[in-house]
C-alpha atoms as a PDB file:
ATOM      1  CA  UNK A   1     -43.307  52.881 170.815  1.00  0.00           C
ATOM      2  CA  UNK A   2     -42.030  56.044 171.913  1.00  0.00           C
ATOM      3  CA  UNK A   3     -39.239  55.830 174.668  1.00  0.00           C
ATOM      4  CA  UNK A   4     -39.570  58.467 177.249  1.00  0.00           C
ATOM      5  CA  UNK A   5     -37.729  59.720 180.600  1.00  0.00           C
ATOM      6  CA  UNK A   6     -39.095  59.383 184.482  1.00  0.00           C
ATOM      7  CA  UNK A   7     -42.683  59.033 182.841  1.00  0.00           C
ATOM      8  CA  UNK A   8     -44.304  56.159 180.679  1.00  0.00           C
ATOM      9  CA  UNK A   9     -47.701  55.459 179.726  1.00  0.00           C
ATOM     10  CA  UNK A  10     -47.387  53.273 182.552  1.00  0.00           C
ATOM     11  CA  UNK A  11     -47.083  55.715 185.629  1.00  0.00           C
ATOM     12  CA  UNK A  12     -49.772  56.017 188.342  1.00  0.00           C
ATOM     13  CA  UNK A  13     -49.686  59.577 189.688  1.00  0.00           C
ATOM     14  CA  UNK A  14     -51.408  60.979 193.164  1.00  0.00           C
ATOM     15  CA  UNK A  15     -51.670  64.091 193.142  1.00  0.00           C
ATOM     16  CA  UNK A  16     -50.944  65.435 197.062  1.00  0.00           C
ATOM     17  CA  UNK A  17     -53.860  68.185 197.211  1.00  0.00           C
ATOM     18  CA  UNK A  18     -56.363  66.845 195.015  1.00  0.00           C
ATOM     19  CA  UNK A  19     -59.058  68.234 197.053  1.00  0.00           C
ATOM     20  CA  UNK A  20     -57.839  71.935 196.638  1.00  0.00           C
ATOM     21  CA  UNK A  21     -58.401  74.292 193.433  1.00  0.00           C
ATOM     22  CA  UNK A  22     -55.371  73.850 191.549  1.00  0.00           C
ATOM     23  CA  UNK A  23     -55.176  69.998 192.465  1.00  0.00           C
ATOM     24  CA  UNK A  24     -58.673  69.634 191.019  1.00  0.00           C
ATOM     25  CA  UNK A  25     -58.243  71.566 187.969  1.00  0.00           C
ATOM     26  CA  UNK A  26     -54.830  69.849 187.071  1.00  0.00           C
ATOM     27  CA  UNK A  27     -55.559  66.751 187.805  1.00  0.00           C
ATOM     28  CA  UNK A  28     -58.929  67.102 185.649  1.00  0.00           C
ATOM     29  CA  UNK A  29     -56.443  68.101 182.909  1.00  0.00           C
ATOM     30  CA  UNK A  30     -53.448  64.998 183.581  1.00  0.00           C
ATOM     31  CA  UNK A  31     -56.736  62.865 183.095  1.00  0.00           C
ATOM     32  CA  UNK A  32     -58.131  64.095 180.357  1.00  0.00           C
ATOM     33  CA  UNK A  33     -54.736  64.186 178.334  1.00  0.00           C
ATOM     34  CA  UNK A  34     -54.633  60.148 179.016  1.00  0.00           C
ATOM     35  CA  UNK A  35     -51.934  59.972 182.255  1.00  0.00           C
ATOM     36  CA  UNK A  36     -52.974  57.449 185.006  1.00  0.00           C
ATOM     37  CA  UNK A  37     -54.364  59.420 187.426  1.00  0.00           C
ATOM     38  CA  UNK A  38     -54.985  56.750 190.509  1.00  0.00           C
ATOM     39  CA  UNK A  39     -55.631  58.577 193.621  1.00  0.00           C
ATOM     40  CA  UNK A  40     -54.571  61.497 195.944  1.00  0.00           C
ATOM     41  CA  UNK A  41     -53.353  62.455 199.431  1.00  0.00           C
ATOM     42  CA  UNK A  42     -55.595  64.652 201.506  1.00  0.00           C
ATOM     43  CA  UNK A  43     -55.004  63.824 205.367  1.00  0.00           C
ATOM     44  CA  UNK A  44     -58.270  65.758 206.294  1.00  0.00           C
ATOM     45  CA  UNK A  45     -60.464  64.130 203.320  1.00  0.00           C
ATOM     46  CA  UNK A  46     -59.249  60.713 203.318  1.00  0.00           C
ATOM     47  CA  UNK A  47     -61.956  58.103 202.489  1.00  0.00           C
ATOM     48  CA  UNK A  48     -63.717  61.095 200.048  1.00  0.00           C
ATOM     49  CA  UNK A  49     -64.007  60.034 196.225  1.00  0.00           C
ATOM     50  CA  UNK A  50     -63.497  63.022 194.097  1.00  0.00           C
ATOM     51  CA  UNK A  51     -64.623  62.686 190.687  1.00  0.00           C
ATOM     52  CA  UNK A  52     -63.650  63.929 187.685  1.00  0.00           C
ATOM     53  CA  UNK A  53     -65.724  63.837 184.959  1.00  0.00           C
ATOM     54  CA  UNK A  54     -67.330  60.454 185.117  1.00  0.00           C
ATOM     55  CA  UNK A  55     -63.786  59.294 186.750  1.00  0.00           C
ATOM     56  CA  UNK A  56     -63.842  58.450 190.455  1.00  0.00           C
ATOM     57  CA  UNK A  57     -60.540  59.179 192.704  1.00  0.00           C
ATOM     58  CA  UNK A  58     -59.976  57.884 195.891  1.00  0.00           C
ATOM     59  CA  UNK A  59     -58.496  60.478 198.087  1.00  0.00           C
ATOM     60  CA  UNK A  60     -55.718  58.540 201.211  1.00  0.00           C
ATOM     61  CA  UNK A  61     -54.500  59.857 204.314  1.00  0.00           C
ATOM     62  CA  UNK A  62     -50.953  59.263 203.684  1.00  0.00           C
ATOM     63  CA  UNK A  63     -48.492  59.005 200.426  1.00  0.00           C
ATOM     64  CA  UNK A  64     -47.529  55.722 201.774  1.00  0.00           C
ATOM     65  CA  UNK A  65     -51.430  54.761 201.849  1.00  0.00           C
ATOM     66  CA  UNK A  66     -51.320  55.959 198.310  1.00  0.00           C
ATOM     67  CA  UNK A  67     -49.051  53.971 197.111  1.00  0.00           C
ATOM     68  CA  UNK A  68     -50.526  50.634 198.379  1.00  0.00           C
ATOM     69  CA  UNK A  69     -53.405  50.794 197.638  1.00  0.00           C
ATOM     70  CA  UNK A  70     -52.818  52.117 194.139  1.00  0.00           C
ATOM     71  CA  UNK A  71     -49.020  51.221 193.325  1.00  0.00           C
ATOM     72  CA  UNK A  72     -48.651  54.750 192.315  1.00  0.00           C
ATOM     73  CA  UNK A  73     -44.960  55.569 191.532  1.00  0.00           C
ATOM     74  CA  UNK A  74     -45.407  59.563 190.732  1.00  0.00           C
ATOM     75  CA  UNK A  75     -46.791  62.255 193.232  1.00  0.00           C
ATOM     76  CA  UNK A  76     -47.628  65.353 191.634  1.00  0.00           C
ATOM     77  CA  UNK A  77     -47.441  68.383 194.501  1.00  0.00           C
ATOM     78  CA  UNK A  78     -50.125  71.139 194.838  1.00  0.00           C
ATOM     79  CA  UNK A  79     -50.240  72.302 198.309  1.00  0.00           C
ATOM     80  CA  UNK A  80     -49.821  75.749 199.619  1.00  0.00           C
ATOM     81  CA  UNK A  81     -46.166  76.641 200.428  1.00  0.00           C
ATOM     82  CA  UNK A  82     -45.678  76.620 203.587  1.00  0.00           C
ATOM     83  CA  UNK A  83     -46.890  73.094 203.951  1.00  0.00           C
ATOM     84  CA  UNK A  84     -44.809  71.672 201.135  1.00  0.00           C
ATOM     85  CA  UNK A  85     -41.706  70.886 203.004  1.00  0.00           C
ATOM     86  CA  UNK A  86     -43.986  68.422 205.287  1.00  0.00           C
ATOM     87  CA  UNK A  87     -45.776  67.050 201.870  1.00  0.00           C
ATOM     88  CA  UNK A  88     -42.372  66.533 200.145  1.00  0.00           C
ATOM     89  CA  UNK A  89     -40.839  64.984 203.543  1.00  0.00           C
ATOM     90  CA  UNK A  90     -43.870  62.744 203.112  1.00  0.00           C
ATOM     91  CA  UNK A  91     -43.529  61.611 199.933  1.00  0.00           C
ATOM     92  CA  UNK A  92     -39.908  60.937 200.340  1.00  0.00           C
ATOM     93  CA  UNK A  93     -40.468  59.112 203.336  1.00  0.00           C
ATOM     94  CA  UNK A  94     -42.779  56.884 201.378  1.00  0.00           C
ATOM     95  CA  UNK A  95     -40.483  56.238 198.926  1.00  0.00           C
ATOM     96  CA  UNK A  96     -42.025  57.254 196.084  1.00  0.00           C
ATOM     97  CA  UNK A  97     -39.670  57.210 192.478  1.00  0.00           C
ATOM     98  CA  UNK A  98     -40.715  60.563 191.216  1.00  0.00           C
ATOM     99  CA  UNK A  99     -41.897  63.558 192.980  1.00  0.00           C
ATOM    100  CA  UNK A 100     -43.327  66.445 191.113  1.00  0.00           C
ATOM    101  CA  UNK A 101     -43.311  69.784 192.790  1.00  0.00           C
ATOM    102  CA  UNK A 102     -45.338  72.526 191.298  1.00  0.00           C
ATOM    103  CA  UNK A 103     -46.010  74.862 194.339  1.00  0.00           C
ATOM    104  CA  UNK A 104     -44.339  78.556 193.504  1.00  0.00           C
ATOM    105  CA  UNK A 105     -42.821  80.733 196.443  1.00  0.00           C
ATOM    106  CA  UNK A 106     -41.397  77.982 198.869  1.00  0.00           C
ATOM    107  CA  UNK A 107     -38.968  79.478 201.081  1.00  0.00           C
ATOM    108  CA  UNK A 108     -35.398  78.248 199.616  1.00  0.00           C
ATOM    109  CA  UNK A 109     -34.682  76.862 203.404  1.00  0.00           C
ATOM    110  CA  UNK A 110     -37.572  74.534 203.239  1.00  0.00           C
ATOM    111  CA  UNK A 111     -36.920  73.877 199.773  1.00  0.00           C
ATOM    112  CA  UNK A 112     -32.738  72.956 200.625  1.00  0.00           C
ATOM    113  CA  UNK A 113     -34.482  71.256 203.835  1.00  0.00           C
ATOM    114  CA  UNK A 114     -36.506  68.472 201.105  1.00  0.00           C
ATOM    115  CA  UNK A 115     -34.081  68.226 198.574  1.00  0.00           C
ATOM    116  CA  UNK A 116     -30.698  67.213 201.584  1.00  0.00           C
ATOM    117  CA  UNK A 117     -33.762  64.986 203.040  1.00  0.00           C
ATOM    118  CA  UNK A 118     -34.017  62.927 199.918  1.00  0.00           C
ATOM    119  CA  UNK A 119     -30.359  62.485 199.486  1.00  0.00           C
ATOM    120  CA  UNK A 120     -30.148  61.535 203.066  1.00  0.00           C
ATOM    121  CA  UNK A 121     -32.441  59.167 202.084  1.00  0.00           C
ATOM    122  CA  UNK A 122     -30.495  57.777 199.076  1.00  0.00           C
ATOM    123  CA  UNK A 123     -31.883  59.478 196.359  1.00  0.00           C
ATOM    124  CA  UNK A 124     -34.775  56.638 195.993  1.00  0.00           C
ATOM    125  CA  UNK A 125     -37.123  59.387 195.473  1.00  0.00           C
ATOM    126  CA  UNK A 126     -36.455  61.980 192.168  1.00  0.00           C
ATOM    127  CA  UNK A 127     -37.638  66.013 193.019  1.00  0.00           C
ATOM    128  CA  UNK A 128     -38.614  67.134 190.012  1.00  0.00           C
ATOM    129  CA  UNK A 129     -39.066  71.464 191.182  1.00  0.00           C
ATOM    130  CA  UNK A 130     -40.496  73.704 192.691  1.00  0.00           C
ATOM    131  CA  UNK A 131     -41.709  75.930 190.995  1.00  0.00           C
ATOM    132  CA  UNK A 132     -42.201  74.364 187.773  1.00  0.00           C
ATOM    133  CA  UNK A 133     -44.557  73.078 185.384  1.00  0.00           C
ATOM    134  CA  UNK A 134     -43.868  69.562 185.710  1.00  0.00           C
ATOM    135  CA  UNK A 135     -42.903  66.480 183.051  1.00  0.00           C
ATOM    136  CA  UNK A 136     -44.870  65.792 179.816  1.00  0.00           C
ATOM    137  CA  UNK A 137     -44.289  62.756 177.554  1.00  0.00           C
ATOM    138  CA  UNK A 138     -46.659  63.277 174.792  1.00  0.00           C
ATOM    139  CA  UNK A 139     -49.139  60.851 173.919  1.00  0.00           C
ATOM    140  CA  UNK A 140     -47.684  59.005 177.108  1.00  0.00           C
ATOM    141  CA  UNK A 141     -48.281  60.363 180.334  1.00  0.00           C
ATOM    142  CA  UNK A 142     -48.466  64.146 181.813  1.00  0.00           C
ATOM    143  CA  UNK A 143     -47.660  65.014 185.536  1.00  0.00           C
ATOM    144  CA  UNK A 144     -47.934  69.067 186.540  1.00  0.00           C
ATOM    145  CA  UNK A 145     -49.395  71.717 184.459  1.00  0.00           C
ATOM    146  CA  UNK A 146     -47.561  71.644 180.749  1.00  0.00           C
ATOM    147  CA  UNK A 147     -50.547  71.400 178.389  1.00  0.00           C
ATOM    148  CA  UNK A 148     -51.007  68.009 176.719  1.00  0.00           C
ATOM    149  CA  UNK A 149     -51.953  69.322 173.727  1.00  0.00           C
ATOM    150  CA  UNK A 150     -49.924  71.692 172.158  1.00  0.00           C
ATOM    151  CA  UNK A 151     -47.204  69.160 171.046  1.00  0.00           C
ATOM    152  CA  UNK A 152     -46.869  65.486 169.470  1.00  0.00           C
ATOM    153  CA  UNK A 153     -44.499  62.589 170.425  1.00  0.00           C
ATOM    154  CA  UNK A 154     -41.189  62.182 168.601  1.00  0.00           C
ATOM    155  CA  UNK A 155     -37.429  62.437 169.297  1.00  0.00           C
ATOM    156  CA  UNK A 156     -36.399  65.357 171.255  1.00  0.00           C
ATOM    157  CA  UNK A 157     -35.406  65.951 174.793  1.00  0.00           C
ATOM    158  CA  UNK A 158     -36.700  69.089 176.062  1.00  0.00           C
ATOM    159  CA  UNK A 159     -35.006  70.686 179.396  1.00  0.00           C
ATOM    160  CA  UNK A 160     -36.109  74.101 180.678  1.00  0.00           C
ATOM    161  CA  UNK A 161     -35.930  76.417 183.475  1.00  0.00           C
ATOM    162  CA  UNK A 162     -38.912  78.595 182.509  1.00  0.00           C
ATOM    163  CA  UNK A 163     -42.447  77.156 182.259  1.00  0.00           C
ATOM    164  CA  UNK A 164     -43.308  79.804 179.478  1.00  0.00           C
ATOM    165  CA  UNK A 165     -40.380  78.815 177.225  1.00  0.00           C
ATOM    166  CA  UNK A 166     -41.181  75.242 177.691  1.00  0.00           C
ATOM    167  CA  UNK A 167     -44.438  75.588 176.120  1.00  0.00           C
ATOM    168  CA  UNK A 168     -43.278  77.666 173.273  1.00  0.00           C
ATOM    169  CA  UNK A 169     -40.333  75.415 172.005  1.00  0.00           C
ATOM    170  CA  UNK A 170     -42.891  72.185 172.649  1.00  0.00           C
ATOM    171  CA  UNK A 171     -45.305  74.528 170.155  1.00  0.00           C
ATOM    172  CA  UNK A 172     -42.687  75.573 167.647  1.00  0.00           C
ATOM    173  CA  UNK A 173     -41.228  72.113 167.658  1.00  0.00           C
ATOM    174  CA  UNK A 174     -44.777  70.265 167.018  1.00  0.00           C
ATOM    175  CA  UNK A 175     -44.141  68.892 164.224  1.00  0.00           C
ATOM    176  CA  UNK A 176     -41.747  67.344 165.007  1.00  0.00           C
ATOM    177  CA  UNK A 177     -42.447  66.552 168.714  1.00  0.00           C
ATOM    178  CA  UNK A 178     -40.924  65.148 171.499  1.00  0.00           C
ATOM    179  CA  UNK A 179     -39.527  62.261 173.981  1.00  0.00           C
ATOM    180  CA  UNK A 180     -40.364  63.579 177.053  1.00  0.00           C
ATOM    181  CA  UNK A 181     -40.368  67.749 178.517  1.00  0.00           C
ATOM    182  CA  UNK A 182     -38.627  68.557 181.672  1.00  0.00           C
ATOM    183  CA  UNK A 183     -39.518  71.802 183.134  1.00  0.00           C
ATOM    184  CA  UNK A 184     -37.081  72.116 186.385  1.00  0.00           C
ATOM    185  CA  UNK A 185     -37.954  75.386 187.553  1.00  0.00           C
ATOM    186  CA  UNK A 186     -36.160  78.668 188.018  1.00  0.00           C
ATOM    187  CA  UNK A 187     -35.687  78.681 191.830  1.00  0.00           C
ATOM    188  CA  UNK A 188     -31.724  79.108 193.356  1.00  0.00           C
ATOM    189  CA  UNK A 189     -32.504  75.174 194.659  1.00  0.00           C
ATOM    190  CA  UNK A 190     -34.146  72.388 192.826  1.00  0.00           C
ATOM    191  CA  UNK A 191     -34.128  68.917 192.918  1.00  0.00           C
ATOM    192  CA  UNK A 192     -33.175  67.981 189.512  1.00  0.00           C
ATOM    193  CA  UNK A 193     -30.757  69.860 187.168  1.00  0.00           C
ATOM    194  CA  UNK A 194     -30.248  70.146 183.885  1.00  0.00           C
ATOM    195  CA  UNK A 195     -27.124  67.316 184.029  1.00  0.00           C
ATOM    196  CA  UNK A 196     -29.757  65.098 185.350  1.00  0.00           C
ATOM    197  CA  UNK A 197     -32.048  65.549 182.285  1.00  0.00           C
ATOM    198  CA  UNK A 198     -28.922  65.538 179.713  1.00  0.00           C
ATOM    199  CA  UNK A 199     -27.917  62.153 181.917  1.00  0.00           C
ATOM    200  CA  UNK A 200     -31.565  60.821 181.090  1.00  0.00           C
ATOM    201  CA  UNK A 201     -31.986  61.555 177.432  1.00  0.00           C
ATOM    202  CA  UNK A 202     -28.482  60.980 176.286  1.00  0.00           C
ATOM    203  CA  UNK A 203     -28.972  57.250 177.868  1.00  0.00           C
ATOM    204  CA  UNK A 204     -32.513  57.320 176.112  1.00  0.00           C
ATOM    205  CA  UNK A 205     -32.726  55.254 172.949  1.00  0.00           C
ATOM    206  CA  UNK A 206     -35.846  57.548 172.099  1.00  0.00           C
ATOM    207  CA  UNK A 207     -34.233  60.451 172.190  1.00  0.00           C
ATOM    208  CA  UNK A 208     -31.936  62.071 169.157  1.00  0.00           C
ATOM    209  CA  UNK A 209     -31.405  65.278 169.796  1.00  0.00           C
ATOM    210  CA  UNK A 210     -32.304  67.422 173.257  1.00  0.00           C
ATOM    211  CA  UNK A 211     -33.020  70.892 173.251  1.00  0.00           C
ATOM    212  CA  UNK A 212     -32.003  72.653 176.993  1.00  0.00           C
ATOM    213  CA  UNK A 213     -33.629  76.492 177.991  1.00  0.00           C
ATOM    214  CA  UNK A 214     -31.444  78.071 180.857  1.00  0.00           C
ATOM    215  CA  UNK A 215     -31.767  81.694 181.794  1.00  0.00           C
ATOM    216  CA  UNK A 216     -29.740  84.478 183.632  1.00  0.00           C
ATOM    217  CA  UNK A 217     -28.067  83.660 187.027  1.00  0.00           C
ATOM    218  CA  UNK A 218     -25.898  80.952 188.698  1.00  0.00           C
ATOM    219  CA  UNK A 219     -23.732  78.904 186.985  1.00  0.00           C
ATOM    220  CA  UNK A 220     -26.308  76.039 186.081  1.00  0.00           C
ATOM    221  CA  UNK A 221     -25.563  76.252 182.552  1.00  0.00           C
ATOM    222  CA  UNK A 222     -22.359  76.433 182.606  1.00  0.00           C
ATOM    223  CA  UNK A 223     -21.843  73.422 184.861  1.00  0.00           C
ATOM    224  CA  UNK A 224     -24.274  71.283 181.738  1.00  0.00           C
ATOM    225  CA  UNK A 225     -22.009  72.749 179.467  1.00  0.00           C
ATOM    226  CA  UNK A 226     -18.844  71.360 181.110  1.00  0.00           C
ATOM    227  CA  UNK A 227     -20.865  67.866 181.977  1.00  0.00           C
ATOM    228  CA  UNK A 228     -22.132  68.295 177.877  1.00  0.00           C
ATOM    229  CA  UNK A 229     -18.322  68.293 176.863  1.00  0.00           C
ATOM    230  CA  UNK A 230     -17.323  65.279 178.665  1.00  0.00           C
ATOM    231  CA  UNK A 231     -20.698  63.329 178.448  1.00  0.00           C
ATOM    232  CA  UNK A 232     -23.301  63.776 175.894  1.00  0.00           C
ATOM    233  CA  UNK A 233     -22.753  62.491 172.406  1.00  0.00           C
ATOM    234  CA  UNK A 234     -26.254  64.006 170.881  1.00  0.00           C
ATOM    235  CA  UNK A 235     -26.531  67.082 169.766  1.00  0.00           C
ATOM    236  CA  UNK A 236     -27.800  69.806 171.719  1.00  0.00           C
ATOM    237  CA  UNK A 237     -29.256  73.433 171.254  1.00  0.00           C
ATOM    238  CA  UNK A 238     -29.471  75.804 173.658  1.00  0.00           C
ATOM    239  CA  UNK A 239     -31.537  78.952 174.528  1.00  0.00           C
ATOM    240  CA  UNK A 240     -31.001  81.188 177.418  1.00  0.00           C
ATOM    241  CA  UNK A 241     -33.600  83.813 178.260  1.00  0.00           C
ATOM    242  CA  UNK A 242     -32.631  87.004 179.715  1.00  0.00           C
ATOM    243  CA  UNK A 243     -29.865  88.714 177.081  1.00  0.00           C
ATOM    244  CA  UNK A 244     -31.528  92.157 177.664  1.00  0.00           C
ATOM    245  CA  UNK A 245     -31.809  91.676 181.466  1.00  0.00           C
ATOM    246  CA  UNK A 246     -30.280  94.599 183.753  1.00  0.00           C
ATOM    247  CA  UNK A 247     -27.046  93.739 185.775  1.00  0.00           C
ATOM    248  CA  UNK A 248     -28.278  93.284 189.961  1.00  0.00           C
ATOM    249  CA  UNK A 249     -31.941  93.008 189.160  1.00  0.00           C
ATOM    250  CA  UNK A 250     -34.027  90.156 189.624  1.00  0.00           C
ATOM    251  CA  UNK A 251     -36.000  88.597 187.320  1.00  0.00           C
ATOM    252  CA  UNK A 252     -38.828  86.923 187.704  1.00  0.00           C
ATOM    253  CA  UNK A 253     -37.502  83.731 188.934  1.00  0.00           C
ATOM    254  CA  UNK A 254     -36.102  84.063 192.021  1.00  0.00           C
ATOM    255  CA  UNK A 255     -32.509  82.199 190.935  1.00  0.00           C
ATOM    256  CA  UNK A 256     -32.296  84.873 187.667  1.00  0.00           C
ATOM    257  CA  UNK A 257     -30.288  87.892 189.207  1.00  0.00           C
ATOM    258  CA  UNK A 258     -26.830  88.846 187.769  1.00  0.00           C
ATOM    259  CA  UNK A 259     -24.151  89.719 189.185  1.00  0.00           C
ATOM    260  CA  UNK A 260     -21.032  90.953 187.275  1.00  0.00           C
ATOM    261  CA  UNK A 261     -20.184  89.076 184.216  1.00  0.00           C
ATOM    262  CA  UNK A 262     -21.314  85.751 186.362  1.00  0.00           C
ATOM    263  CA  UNK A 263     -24.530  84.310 185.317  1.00  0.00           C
ATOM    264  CA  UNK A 264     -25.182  86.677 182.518  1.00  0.00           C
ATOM    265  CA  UNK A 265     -26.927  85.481 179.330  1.00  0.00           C
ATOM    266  CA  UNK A 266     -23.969  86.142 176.887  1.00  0.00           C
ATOM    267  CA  UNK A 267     -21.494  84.107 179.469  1.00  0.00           C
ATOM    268  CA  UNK A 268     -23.405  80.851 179.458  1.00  0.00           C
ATOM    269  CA  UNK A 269     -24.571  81.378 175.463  1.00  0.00           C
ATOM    270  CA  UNK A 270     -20.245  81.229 175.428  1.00  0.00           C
ATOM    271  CA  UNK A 271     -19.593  78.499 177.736  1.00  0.00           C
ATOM    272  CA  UNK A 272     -22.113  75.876 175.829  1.00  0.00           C
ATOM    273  CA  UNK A 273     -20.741  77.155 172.093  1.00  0.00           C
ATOM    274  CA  UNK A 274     -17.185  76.473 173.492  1.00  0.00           C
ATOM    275  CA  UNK A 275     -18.475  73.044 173.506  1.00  0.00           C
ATOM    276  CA  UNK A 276     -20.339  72.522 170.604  1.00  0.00           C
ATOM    277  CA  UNK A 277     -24.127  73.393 172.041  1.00  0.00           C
ATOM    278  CA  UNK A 278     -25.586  75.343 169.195  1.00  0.00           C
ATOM    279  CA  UNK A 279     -27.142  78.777 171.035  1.00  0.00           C
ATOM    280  CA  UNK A 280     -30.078  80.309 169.323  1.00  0.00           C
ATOM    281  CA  UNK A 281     -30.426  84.760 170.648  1.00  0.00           C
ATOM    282  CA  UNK A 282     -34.331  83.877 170.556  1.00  0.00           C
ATOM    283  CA  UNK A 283     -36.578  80.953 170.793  1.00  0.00           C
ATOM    284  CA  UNK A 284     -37.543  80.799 167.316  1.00  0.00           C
ATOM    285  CA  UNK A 285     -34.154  80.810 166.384  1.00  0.00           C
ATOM    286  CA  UNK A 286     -33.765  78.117 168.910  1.00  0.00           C
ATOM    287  CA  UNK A 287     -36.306  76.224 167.210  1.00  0.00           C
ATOM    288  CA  UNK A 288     -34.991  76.600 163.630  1.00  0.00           C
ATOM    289  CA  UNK A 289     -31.563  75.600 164.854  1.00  0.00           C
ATOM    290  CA  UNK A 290     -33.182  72.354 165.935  1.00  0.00           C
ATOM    291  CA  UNK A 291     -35.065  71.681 163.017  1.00  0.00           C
ATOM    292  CA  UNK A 292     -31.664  71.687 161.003  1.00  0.00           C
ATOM    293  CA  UNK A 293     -29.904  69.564 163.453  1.00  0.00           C
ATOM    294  CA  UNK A 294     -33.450  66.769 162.983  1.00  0.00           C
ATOM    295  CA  UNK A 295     -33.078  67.530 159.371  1.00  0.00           C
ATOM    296  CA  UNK A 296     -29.512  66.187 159.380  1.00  0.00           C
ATOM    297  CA  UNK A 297     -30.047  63.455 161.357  1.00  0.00           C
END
């Protein structure tokens, strides 16, 4: 069997906003690509069935409803922005292990607001996001919007800022495939990091080798690079988008803006070779990189 991080073939996930477009439409496709899909959270709609295909959902009032009735462990989040900090609050409040947040263009307060919240609260419940695409474990389980089907299971640990890149690497990689795919989003605060994902798959008997995609801005990847040096005994290749990016400007993601020689593409592609992170310039080269490293396992 197939080991996997934060997501099994045995997770339940609700999906908080099933009855709205992009709760509907994703959680058609989690279904369809074989994840447990047991209910969702809809305080206006509770008691409604929404059905998917010939599969019938119960839609609760509450998380915590959710979760009893179903003994769902994962909440997927697809609810407008400015009502995610109360959705989050609400999951964490629950108590729920793993919260997915895929919601783009929550205000960084609210999002500093949920993430203090859950520590507050112990850390029971993981953020996974905003702003991402979610977790994937091929063949196993899928909780956001990563497609199921571009990729097979196998041994590597995939970590990414960018949804995009995730997608590609899973592609270029499929023949090989992978553990489980962490896409953490791009925003200045998110709940888990890249250390958290290196934590996961080098303690992850499935798991060989992990690839990690950072990109321009902050200090994220050099911070994994520092915890890669003292902590992580697999190898690990490394892309980082943005090598052609202007100094000042922001890009795309709202946590990608340079400033100086600080956060720049070139700095953190040095501060992961310094210890031992293999750094491809593009993602194909990224890809090859890993192929050798599989090759020589």
């Amino acid at each position: 069997m197939t080991m996997a991080i934060w997501l099994t073939e045995n997770s339940k996930i609700i999906v908080q906003g099933i009855t709205g477009s992009e709760g509907m439409k994703h959680g058609r496709r989690m279904l369809a690509a074989g994840a447990k899909v047991v209910g969702g959270v809809n305080a206006r709609k509770a008691g409604q069935k929404v059905d998917f295909d010939g599969t019938e959902v119960t839609v609760y009032g509450t998380v915590a409803e959710a979760m009893s009735a179903t003994g769902a462990d994962v909440s997927v989040v697809f609810v407008p922005p400015k009502f995610t900090k109360d959705a989050v609050v609400e999951a964490v409040d629950a108590g729920i292990p793993l919260c997915v947040v895929i919601t783009e263009g929550i205000p960084v307060h609210d999002t500093a607001y949920f993430w203090a919240y859950a520590e507050s609260k112990g850390n029971t419940t993981r953020i996974i996001g905003p702003n991402c695409p979610g977790i994937a474990s091929p063949a196993a389980s899928n909780a956001g919007i990563i497609p199921a089907d571009i990729t097979a299971p196998g041994r590597i640990g995939l970590v990414s800022k960018s949804g995009t890149l995730t997608y590609q690497m899973m592609y270029e990689l499929r023949d090989i495939g992978f553990s489980t795919c962490v896409g953490i989003g791009g925003d200045p605060v998110i709940g888990t990091t890249h250390i958290d994902a290196l934590k996961a798959f080098q303690d992850d008997p499935g798991t060989d080798a992990i690839v990690m995609i950072g990109e321009i801005g902050g200090d994220a990847e050099e911070r994994a690079a520092a915890y890669i040096e003292q902590h992580v005994t697999k190898p690990v290749v490394g892309y980082v988008a943005g090598f052609t990016a202007p100094e000042g400007k922001t890009m795309g993601h709202a946590g990608a803006i340079v400033s100086g020689s600080a956060g720049t593409a070139q700095a953190k592609k040095e501060a992961l070779e310094k210890v031992g992170v293999r750094v491809g310039k593009t993602p194909s080269e990224t890809a090859r990189l890993m192929r050798e490293v599989m090759k020589n396992l």
